[in-house]
C-alpha atoms as a PDB file:
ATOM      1  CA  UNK A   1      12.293  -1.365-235.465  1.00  0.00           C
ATOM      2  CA  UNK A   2      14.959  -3.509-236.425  1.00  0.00           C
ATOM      3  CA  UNK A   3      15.854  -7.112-235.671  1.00  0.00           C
ATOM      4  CA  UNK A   4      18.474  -6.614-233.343  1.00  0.00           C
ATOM      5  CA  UNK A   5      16.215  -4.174-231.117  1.00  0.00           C
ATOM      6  CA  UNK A   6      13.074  -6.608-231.620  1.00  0.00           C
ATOM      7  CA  UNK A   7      15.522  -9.521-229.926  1.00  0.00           C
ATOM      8  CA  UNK A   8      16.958  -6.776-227.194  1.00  0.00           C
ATOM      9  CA  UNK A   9      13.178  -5.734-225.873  1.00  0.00           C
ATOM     10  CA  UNK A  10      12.107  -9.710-225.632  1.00  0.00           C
ATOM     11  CA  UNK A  11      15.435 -10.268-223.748  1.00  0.00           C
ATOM     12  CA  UNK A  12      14.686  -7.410-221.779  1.00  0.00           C
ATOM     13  CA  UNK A  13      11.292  -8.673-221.003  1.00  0.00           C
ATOM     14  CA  UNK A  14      11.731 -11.807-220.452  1.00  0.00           C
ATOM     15  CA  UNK A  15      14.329 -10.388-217.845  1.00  0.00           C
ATOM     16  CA  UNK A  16      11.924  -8.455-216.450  1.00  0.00           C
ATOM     17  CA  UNK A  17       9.742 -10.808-215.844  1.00  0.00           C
ATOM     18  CA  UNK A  18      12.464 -13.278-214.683  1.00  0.00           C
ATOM     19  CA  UNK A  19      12.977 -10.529-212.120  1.00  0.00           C
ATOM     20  CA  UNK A  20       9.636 -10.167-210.817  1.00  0.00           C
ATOM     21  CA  UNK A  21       9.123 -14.002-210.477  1.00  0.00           C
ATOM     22  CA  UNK A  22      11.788 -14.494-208.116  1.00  0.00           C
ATOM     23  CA  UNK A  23      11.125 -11.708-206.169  1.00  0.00           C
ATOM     24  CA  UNK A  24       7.588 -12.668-205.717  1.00  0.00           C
ATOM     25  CA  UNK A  25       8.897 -16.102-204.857  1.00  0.00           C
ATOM     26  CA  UNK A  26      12.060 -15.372-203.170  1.00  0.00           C
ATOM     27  CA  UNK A  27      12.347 -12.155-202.109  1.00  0.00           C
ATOM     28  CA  UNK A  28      11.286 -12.480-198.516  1.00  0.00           C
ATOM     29  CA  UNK A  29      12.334 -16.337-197.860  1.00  0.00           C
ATOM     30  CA  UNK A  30      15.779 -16.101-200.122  1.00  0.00           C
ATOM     31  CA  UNK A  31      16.028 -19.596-197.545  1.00  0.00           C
ATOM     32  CA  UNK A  32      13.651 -21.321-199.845  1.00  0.00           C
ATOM     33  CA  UNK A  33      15.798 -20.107-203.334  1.00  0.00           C
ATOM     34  CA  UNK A  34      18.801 -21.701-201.544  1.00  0.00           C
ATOM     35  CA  UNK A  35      16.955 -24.824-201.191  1.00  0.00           C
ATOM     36  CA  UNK A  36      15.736 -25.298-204.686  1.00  0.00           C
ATOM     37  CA  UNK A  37      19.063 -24.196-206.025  1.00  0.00           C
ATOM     38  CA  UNK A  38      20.632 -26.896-203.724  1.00  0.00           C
ATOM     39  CA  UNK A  39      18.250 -29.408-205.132  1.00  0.00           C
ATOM     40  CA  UNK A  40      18.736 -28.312-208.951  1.00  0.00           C
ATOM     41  CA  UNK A  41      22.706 -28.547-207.976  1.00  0.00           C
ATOM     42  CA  UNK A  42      22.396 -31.985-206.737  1.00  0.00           C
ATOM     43  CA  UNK A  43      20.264 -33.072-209.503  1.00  0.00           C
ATOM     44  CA  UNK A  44      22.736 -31.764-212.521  1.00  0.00           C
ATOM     45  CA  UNK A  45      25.099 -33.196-210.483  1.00  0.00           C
ATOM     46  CA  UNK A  46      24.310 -36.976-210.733  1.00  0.00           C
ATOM     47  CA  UNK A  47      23.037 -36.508-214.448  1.00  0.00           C
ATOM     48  CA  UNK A  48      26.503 -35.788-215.295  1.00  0.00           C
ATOM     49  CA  UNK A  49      27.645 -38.869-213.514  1.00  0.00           C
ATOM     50  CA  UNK A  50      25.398 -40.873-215.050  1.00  0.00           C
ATOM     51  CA  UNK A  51      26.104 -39.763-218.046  1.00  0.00           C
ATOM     52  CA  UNK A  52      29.816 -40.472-217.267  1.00  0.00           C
ATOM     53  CA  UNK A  53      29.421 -43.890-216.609  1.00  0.00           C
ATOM     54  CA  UNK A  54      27.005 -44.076-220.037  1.00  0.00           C
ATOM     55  CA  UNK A  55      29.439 -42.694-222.126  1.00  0.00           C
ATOM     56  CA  UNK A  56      32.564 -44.268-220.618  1.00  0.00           C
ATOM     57  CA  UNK A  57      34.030 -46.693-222.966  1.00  0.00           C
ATOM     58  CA  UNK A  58      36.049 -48.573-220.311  1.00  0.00           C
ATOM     59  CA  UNK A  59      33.229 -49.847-218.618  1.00  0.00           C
ATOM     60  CA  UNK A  60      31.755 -52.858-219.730  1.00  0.00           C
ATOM     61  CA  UNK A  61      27.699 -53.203-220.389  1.00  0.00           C
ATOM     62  CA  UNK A  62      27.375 -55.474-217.599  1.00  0.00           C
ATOM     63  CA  UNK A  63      29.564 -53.278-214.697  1.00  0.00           C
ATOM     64  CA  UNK A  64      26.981 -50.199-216.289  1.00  0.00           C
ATOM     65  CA  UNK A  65      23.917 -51.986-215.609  1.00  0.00           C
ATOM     66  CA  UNK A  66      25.366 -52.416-211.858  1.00  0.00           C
ATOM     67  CA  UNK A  67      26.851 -48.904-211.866  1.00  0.00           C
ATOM     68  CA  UNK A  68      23.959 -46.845-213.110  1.00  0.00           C
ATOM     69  CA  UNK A  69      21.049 -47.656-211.063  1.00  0.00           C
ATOM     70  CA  UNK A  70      24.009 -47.313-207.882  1.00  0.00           C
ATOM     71  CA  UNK A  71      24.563 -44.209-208.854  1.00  0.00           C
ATOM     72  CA  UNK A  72      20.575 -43.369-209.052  1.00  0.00           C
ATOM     73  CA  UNK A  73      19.973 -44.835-206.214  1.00  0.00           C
ATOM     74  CA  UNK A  74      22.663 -42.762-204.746  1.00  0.00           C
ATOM     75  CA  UNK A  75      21.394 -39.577-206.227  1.00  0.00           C
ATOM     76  CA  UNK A  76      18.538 -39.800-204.963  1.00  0.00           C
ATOM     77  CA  UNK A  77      19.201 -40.088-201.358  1.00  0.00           C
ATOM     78  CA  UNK A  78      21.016 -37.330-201.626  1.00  0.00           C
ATOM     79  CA  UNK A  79      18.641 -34.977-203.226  1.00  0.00           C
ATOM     80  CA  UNK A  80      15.812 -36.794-200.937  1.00  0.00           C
ATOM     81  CA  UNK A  81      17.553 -35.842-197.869  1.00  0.00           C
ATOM     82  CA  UNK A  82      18.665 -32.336-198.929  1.00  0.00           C
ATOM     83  CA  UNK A  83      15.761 -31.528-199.464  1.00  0.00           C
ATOM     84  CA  UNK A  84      13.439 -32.732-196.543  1.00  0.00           C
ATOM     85  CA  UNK A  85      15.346 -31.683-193.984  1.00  0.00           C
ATOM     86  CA  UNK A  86      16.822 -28.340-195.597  1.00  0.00           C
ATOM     87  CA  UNK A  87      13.529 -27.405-196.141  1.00  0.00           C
ATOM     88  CA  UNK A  88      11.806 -28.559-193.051  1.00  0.00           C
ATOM     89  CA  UNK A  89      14.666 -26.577-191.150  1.00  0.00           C
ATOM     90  CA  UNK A  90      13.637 -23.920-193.527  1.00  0.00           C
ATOM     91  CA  UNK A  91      10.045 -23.263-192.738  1.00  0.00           C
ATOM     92  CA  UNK A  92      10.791 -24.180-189.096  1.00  0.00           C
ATOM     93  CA  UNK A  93      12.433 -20.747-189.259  1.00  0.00           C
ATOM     94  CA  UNK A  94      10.333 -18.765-190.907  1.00  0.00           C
ATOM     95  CA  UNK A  95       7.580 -20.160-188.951  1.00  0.00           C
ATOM     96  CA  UNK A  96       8.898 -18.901-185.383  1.00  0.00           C
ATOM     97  CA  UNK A  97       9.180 -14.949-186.895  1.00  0.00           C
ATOM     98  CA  UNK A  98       5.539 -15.455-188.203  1.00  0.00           C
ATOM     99  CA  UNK A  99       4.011 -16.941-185.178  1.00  0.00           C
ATOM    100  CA  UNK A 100       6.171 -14.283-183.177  1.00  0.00           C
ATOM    101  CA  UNK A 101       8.424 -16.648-181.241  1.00  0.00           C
ATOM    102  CA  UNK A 102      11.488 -14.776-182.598  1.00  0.00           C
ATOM    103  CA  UNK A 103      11.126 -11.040-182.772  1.00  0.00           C
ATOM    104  CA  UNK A 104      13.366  -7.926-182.374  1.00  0.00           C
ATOM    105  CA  UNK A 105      12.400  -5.194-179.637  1.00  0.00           C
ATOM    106  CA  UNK A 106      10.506  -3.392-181.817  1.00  0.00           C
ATOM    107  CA  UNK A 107       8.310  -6.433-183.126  1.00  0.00           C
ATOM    108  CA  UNK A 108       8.154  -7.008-179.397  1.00  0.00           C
ATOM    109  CA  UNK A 109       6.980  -3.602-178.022  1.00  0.00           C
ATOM    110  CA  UNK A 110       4.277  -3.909-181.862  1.00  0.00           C
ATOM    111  CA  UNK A 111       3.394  -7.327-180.345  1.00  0.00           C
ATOM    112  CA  UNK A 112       2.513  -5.750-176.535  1.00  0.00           C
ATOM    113  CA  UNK A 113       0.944  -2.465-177.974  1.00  0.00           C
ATOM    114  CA  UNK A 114      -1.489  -4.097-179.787  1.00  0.00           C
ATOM    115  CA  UNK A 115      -1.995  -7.371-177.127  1.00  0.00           C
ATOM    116  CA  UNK A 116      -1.496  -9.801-180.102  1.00  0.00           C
ATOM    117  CA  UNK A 117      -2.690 -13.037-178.744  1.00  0.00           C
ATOM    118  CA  UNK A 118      -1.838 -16.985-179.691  1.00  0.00           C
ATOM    119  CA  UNK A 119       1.603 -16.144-180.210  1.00  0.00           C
ATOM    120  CA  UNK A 120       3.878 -18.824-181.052  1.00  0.00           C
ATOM    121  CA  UNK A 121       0.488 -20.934-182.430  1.00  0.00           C
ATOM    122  CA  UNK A 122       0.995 -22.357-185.576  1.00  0.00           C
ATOM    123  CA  UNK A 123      -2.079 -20.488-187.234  1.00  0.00           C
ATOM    124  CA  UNK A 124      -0.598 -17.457-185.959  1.00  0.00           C
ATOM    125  CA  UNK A 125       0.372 -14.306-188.444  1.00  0.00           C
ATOM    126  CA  UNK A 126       1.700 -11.363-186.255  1.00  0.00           C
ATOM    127  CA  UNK A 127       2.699  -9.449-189.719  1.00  0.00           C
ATOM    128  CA  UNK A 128      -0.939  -8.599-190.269  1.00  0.00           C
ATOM    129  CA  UNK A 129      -2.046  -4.955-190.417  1.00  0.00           C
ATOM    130  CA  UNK A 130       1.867  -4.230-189.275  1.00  0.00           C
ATOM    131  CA  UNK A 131       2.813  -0.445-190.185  1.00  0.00           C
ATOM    132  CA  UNK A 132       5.561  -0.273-192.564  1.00  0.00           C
ATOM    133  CA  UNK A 133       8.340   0.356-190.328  1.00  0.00           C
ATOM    134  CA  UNK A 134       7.779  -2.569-188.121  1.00  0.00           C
ATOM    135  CA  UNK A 135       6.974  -4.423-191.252  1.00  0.00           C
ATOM    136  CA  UNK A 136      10.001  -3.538-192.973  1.00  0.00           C
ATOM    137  CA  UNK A 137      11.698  -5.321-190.173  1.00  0.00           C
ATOM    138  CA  UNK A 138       9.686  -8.294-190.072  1.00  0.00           C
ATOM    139  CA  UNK A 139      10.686  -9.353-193.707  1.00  0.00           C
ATOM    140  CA  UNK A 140      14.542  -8.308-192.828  1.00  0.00           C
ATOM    141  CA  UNK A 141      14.259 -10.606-189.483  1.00  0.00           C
ATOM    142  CA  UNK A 142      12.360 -13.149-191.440  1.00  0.00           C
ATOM    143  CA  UNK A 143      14.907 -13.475-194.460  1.00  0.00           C
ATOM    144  CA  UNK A 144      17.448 -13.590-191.960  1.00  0.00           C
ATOM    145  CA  UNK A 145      16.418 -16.488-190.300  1.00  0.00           C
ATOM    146  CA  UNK A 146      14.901 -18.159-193.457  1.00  0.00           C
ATOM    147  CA  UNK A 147      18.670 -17.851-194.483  1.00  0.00           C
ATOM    148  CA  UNK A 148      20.677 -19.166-191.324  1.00  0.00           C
ATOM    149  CA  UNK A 149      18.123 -22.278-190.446  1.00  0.00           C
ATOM    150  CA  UNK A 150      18.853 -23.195-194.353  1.00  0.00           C
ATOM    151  CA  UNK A 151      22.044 -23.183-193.528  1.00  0.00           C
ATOM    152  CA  UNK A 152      21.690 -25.326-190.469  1.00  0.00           C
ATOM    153  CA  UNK A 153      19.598 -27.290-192.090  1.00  0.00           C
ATOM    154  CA  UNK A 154      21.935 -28.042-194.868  1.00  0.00           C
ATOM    155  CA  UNK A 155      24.754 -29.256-192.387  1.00  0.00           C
ATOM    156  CA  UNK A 156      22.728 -31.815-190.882  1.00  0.00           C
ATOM    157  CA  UNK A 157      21.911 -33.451-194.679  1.00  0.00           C
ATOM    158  CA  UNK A 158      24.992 -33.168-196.416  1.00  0.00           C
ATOM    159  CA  UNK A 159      27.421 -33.573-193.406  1.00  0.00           C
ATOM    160  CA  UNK A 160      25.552 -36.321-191.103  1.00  0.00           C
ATOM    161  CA  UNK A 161      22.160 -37.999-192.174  1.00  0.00           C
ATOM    162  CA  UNK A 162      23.166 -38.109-196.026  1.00  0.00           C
ATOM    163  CA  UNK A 163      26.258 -39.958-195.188  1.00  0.00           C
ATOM    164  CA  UNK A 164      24.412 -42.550-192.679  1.00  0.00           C
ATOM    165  CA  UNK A 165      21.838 -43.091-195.456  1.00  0.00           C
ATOM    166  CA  UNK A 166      24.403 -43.719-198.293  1.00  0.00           C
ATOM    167  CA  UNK A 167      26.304 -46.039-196.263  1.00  0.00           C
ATOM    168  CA  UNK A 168      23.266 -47.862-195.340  1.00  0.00           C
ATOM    169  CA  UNK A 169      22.683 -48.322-198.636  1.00  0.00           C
ATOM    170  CA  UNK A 170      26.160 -49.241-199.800  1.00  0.00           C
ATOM    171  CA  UNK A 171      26.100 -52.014-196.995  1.00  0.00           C
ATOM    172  CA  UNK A 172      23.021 -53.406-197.974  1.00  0.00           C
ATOM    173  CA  UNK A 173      23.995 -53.715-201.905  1.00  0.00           C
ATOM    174  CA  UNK A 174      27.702 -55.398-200.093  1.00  0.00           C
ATOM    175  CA  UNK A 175      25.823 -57.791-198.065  1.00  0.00           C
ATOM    176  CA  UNK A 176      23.884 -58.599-201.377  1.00  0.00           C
ATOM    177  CA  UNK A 177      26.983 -59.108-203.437  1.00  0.00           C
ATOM    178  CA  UNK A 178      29.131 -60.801-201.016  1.00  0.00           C
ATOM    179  CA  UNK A 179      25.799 -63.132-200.703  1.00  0.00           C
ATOM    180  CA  UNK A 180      25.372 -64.025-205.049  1.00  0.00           C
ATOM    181  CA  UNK A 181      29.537 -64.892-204.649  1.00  0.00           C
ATOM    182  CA  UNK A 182      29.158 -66.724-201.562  1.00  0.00           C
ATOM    183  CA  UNK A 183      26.695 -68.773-203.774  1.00  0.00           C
ATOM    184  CA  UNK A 184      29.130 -69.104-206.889  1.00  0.00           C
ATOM    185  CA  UNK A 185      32.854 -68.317-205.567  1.00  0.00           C
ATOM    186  CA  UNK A 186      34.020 -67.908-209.227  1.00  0.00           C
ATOM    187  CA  UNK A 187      31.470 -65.076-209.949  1.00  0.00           C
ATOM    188  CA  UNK A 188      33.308 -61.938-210.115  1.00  0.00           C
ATOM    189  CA  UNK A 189      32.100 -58.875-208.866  1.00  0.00           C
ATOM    190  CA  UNK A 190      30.708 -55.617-210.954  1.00  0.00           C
ATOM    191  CA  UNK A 191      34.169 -53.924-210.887  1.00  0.00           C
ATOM    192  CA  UNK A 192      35.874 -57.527-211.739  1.00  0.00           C
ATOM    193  CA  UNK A 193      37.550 -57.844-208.579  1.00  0.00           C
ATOM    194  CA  UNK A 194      36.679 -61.398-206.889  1.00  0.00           C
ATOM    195  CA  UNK A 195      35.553 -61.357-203.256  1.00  0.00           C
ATOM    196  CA  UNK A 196      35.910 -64.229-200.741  1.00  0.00           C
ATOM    197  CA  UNK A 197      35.232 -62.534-197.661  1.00  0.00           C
ATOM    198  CA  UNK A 198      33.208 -59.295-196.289  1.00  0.00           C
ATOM    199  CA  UNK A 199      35.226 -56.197-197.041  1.00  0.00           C
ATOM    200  CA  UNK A 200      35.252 -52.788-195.248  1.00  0.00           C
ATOM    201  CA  UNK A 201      32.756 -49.841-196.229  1.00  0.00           C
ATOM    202  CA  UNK A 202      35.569 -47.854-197.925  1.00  0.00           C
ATOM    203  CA  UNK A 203      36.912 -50.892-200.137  1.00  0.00           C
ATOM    204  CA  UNK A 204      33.271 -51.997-201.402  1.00  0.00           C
ATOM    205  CA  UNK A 205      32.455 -48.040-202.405  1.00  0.00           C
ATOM    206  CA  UNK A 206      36.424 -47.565-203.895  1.00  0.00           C
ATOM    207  CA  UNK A 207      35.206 -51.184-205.958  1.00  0.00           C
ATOM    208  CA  UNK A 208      32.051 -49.405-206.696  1.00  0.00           C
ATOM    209  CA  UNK A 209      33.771 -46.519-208.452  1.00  0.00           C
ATOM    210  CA  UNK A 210      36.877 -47.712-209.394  1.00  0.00           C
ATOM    211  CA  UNK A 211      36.187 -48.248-213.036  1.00  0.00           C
ATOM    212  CA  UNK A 212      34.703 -44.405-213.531  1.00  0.00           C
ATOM    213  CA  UNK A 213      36.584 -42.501-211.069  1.00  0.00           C
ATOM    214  CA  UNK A 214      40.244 -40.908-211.175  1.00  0.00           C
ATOM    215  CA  UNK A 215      42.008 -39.918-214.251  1.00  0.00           C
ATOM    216  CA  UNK A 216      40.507 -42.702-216.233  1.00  0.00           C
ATOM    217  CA  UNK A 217      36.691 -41.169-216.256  1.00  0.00           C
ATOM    218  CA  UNK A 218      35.696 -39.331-219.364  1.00  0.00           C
ATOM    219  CA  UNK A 219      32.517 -37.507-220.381  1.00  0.00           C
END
């Protein structure tokens, strides 16, 4: 066997195997893939801006030693938060098919033929000894639901509670700023613009990133 068909049966195996991992992982909760792809997306995400700021020759050593742990800090509230409540939101889902709390008619007339009890308990598992038609439709209504509470899920992180929780942030490193210049009024500020009085939300984060962001930022 040559080389080139020795390299072409590992790739195919390790395909393979690739394969059968996220099926076994994935294939009935795809909800739970979208999560952890959402999580590896954030996380390449603020590597690259750190590394932006790192490699950035316009920015001074001492605006990067402010910059870099804000931008950590700010990576990992949103991965935190992503995360958390994606996946909570997640299982929530899949958790209501289980227990049988969400069904279709004919996990409902399974559920009443065989006089299932505890439903909607958390211990509950109505998908044992199913047949394999009603089953089938268990993992179909069960995928489906996995997928749309991700979704849901993802709204509320990325759209309202990740924004609260960066700006939270962002106010408490202003107030902390504002309160080092208050103490020396010629100190100038990370971003070497002077401060003499609180600023809005929006100005402090465009100070924040003004030295890496825009046309100027190179990686």
């Amino acid at each position: 066997m040559t080389p080139l068909n020795n390299l072409a049966e590992f790739a195919s195996t390790k395909f393979m195997g690739l394969k059968n991992y996220l099926y076994k992982h994935y294939g009935e909760e795809p909800g739970k893939m979208l999560v952890h792809t959402g999580v590896l997306s954030w996380t390449l995400s603020a590597a690259a801006q750190v590394m932006a700021i790192v490699f950035n020759d316009k920015i001074s050593k001492k605006e990067k030693l402010f910059l870099i742990p804000q931008e950590c800090a700010d990576a990992g509230i949103n991965i935190l938060s992503f995360y958390l409540v994606t996946n909570a939101f997640t299982n929530f889902g899949t958790k209501l098919v289980k227990t049988g709390k969400l069904t279709t008619p004919l996990i409902d007339k399974y559920i009443k033929d065989n006089k299932i009890k505890d439903i909607g308990k958390i211990t509950t598992d109505i998908s044992k000894d199913m047949p394999p038609d009603v089953l089938n439709e268990f993992k179909s209504l069960k995928s489906g639901i996995s997928v749309l509470t991700n979704t849901v899920g993802s709204i509320l992180s990325c759209n309202i509670l990740t924004p609260i929780l960066r700006n939270e942030y962002a106010a408490r490193k202003q107030k902390e700023i504002l309160t080092k210049e208050n103490k020396n009024p010629n100190l100038q500020s990370p971003a070497g613009v002077q401060i003499f009085k609180p600023v809005s939300m929006s100005a402090y984060q465009k100070l924040a990133y003004t030295k890496f962001s825009g046309s100027d930022m190179k990686i």
